[in-house]
Protein backbone atom coordinates (compact mmCIF):
# COMPACT_ATOMS: atom_id res chain seq x y z
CA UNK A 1 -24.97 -28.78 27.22
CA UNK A 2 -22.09 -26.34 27.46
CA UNK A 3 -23.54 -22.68 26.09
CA UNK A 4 -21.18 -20.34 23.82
CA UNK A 5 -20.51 -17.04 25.60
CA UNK A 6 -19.29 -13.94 23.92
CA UNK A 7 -19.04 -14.48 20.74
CA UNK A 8 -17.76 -11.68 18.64
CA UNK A 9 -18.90 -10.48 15.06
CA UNK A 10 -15.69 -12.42 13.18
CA UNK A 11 -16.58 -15.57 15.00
CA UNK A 12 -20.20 -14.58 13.98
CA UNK A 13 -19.79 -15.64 10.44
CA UNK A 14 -18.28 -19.11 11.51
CA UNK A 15 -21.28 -20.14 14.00
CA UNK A 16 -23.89 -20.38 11.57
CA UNK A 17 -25.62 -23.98 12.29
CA UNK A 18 -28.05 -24.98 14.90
CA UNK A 19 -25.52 -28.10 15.83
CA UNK A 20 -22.80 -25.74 16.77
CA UNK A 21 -23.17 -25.36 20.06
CA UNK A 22 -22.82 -29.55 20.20
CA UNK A 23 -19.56 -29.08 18.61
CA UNK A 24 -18.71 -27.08 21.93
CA UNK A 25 -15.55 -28.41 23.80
CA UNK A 26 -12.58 -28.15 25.88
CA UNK A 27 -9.45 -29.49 24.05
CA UNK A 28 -5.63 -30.01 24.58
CA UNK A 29 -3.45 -26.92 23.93
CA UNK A 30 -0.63 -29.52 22.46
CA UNK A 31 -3.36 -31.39 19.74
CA UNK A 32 -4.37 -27.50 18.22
CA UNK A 33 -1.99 -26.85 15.40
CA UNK A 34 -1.37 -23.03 14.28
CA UNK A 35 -2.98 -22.24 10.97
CA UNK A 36 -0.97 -22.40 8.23
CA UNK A 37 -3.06 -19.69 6.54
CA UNK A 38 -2.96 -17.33 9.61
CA UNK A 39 -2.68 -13.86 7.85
CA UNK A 40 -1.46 -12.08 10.91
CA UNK A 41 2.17 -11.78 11.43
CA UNK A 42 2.86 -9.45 13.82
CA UNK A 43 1.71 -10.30 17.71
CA UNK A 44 2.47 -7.62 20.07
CA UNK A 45 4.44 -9.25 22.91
CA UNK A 46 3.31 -6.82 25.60
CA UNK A 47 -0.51 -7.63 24.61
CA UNK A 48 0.01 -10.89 24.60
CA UNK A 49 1.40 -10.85 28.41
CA UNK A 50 -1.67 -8.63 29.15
CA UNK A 51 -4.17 -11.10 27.67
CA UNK A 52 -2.11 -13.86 29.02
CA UNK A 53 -3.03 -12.05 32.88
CA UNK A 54 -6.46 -11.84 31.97
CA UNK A 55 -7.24 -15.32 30.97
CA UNK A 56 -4.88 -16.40 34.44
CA UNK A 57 -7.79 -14.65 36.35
CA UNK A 58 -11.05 -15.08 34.06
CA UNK A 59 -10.21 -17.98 31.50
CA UNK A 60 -10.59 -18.01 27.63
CA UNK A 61 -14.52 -16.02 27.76
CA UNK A 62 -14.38 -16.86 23.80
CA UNK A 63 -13.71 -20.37 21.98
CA UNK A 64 -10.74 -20.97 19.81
CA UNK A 65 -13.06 -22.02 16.23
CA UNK A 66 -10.80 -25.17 15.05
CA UNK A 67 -11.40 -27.78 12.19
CA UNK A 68 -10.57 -31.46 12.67
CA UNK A 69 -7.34 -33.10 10.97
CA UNK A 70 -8.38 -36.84 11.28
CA UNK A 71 -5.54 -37.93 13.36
CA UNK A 72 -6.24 -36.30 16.73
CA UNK A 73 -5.15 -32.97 16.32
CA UNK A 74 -6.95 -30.29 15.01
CA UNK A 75 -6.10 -27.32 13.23
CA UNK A 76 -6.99 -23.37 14.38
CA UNK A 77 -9.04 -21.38 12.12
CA UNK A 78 -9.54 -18.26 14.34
CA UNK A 79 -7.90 -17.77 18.14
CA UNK A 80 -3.85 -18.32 17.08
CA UNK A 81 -3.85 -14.93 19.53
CA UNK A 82 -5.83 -16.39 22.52
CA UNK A 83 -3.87 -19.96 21.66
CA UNK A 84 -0.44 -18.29 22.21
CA UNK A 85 -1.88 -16.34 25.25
CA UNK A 86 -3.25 -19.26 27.17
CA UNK A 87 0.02 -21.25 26.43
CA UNK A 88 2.06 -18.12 28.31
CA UNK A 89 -0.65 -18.58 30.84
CA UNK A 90 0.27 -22.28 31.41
CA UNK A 91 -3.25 -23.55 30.58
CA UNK A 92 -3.49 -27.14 29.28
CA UNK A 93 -6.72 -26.80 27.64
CA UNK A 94 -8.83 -24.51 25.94
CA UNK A 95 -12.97 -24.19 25.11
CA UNK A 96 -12.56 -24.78 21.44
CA UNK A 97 -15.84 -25.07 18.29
CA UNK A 98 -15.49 -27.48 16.00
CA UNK A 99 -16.37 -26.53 12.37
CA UNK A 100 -16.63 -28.40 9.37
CA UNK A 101 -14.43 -27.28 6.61
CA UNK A 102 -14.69 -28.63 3.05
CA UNK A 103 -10.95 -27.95 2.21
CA UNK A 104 -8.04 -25.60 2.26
CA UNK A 105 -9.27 -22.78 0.61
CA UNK A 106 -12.64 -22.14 2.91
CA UNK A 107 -10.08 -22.57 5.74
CA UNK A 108 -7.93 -19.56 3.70
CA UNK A 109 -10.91 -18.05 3.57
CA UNK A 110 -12.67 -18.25 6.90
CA UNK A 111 -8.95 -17.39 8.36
CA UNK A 112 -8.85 -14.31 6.93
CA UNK A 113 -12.74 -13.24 6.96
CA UNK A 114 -12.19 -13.97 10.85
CA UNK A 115 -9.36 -11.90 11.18
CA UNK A 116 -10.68 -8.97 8.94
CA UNK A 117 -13.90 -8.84 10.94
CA UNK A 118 -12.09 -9.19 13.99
CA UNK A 119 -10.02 -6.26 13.43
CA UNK A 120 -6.92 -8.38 14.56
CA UNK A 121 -5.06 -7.08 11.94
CA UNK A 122 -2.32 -4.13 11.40
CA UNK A 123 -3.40 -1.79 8.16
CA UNK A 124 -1.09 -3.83 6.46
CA UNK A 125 -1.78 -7.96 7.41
CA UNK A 126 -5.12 -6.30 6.20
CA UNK A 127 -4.20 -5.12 2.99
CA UNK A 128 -2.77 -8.60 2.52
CA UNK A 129 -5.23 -10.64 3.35
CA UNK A 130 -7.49 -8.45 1.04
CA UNK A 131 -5.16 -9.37 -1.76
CA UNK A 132 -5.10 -12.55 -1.01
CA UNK A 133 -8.57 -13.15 -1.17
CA UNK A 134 -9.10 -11.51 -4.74
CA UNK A 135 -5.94 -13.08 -5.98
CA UNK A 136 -6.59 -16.50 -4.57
CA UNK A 137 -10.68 -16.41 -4.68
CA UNK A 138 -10.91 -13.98 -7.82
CA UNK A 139 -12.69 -11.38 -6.04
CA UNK A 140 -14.00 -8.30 -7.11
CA UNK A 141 -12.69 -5.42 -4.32
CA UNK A 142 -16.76 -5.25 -4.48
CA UNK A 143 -17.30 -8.89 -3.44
CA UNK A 144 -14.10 -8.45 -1.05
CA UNK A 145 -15.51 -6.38 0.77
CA UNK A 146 -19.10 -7.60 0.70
CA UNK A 147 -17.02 -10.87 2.65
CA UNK A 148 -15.47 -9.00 5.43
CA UNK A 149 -18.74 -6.37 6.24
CA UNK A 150 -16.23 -3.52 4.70
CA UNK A 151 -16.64 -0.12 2.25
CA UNK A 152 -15.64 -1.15 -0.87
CA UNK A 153 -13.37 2.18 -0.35
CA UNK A 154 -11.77 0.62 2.74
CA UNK A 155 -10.77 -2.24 0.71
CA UNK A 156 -9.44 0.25 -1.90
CA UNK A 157 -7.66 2.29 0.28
CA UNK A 158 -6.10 -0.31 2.28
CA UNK A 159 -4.80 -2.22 -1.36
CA UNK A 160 -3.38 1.29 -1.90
CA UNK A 161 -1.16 0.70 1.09
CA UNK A 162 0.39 -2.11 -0.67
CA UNK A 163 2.23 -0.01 -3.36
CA UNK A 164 4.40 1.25 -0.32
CA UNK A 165 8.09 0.28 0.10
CA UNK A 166 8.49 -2.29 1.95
CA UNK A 167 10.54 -0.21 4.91
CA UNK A 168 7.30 2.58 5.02
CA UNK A 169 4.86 -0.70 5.29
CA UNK A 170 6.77 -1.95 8.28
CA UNK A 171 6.54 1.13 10.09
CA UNK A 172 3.32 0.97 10.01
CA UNK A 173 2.69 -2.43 10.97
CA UNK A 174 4.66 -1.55 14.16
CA UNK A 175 2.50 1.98 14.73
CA UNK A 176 5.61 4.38 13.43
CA UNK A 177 3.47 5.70 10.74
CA UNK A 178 -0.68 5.81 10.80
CA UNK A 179 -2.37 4.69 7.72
CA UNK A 180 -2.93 8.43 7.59
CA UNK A 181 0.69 9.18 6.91
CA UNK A 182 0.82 6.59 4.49
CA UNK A 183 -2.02 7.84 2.25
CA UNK A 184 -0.02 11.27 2.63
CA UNK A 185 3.12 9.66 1.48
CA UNK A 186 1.37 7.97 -1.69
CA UNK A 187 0.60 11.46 -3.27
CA UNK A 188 4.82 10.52 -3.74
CA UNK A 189 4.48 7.22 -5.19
CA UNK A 190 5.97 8.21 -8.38
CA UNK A 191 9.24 9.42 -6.55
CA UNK A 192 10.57 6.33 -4.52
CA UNK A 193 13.29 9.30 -3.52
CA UNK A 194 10.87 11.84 -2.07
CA UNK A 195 8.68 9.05 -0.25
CA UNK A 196 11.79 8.08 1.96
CA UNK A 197 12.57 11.78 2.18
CA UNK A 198 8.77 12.52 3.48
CA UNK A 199 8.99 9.40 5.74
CA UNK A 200 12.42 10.58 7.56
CA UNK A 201 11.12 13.84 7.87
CA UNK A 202 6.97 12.70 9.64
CA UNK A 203 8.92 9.92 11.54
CA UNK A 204 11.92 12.92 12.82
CA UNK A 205 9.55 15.47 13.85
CA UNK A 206 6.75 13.31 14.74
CA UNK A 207 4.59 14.96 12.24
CA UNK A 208 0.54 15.42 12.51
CA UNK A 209 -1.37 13.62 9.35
CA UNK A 210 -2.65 17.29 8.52
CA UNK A 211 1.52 18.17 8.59
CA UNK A 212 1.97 15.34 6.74
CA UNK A 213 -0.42 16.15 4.16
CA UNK A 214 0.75 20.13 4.04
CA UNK A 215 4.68 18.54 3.75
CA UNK A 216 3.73 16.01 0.86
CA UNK A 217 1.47 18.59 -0.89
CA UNK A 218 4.82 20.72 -0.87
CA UNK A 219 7.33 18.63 -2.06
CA UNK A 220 4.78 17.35 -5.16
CA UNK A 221 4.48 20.15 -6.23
CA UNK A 222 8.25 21.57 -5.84
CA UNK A 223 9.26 18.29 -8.00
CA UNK A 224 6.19 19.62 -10.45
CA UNK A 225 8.01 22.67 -10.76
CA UNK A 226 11.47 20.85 -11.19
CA UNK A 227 10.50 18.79 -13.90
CA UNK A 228 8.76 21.41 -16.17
CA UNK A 229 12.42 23.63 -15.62
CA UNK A 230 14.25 20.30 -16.43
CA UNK A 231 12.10 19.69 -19.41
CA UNK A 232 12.19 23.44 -20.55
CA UNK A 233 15.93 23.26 -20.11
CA UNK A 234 16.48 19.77 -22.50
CA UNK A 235 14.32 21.13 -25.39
CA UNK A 236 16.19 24.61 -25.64
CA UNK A 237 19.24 25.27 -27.13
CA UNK A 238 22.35 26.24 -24.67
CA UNK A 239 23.02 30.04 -25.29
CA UNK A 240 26.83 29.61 -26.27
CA UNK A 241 25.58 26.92 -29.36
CA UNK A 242 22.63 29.31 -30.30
CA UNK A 243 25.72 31.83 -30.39
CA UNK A 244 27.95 29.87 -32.15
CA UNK A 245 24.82 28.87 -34.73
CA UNK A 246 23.64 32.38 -35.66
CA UNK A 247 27.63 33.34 -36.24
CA UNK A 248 27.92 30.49 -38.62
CA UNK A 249 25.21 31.64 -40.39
CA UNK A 250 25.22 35.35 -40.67
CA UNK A 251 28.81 34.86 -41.58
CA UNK A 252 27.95 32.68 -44.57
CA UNK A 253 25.23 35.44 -45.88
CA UNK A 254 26.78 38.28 -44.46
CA UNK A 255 23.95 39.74 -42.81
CA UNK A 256 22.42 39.36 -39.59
CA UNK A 257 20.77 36.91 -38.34
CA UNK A 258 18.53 35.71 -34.82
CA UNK A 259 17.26 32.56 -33.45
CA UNK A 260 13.95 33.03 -31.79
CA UNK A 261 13.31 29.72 -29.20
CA UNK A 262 10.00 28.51 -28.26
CA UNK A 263 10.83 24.90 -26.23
CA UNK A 264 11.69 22.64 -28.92
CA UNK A 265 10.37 25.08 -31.21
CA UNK A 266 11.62 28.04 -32.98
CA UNK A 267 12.68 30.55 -35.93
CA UNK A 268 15.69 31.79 -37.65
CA UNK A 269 15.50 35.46 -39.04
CA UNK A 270 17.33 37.01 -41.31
CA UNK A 271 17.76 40.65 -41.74
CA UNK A 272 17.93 42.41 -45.61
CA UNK A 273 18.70 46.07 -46.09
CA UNK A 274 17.37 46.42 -49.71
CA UNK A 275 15.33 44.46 -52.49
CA UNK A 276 19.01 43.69 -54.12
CA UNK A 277 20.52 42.75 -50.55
CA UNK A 278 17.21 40.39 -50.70
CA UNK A 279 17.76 38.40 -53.70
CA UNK A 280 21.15 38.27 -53.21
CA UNK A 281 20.62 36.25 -49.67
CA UNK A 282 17.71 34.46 -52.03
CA UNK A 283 20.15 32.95 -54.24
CA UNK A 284 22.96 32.54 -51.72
CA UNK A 285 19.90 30.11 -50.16
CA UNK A 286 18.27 28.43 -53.29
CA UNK A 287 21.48 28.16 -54.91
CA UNK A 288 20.32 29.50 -58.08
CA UNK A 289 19.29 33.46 -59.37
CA UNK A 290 16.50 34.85 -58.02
């Protein structure tokens, strides 16, 4: 009886019956059908080639884990990266496990557990397959993570990715920006603006994560400083119309008179030279005698 060789932790979780190993066999590359589920969607073409050399001189060392479709064929679970590699390598067949799957949502599942575990995944297929799982499964991140061996706060973190736009997430699923950089950038996610500003800028000068961090720090706290001004600036009076106010005013009680501004706040004073000069301005205000 054919024995399964090295088996990785993501394939771990799939080989968890006795009768396994009995499911052990070698089948046709044209009868395995790609996973509609896969969750990774970015294959390096230059890894591929190398893993494509290294199964030309050693073979597929770990089993494609496949489920059957009752007609023949059989659909992939976890290997769509050694599947596409032994295909470049003009194998016919490949050392497959068969595995028993109740329905389309365990094969969702044990897709993207497999992957996760696996670490087949960019930052951002990761983040993705996270959310599918709580969206799809109604997970907690708690019980997310509890699935894929994972820190709740790696779950977290890489959801966090997510709120990205869409141009930052790609270049990080092609290795322009680490995850690093991103979680720099989000201290901008208020400012859609300023994150494509900080991007151009890391991606320009090939920025550190620490210069990253130093460069986003900055520019928060420059647009903190912008906003208060702006927000001083809307709630106080323009000095020409404060002008042209205390004019209107001292020339209808004939006797000077200053606007004090505190934001939105403020007071008007009036000046009076004697107790007559008071009730005089008292009556010109009340409309009545003092």
């Amino acid at each position: 009886m054919a024995k399964l060789k090295g088996l990785g932790r993501g394939v771990d979780l799939l080989f968890n019956q006795a009768e396994d190993e009995e499911k052990y066999f070698f089948c046709e590359l044209e009868k395995i059908i790609p996973n509609q589920f896969q969750p990774r969607t970015h294959f390096d073409e230059q890894s591929l080639d190398e893993l494509a050399k290294s199964i030309e001189e050693k073979g597929v060392i770990q089993p494609l884990v496949v489920v059957s479709n009752g007609d023949g064929s059989f659909g992939l679970i976890a290997g769509e990266r050694r599947l596409r590699a032994s295909k470049i390598a003009g194998l016919t067949e490949v050392p497959v496990v068969l595995r028993e799957v109740s329905g389309d949502d365990e094969l969702l599942e044990l897709a993207l557990i497999e992957n996760v575990q696996r670490q087949d995944l960019n930052p951002i297929e990761e983040a993705e397959a996270y959310e599918k799982l709580i969206k799809i499964f109604s997970y907690t991140q708690e019980e997310a993570a509890e699935k894929v061996g994972k820190k709740r706060s790696t779950v977290t973190n890489r959801l966090r990715l997510l709120q990205l736009p869409d141009f930052i997430q790609d270049d990080i699923a092609h290795k322009k920006l680490t995850e690093g950089h991103a979680r720099a950038i989000l201290r901008l996610s208020e400012d859609a603006a300023a994150m494509k500003e900080a991007r151009d800028q890391i991606v320009a000068k090939a920025m550190s994560v620490r210069q990253a961090e130093k460069l986003t720090s900055r520019m928060k706290q420059e647009r903190s400083n912008t906003k208060s001004r702006t927000q001083r600036d809307t709630t106080t009076l323009p000095e020409s119309f404060s002008r042209s106010l205390v004019n209107r005013v001292g020339n209808r009680l004939q006797s000077p008179v200053h606007l004090v501004q505190n934001g939105s706040r403020g007071k008007l004073e009036i000046e009076y030279f004697s107790l007559d000069d008071l009730e005089r301005l008292i009556e010109l205000i009340a409309g009545e005698e003092a």
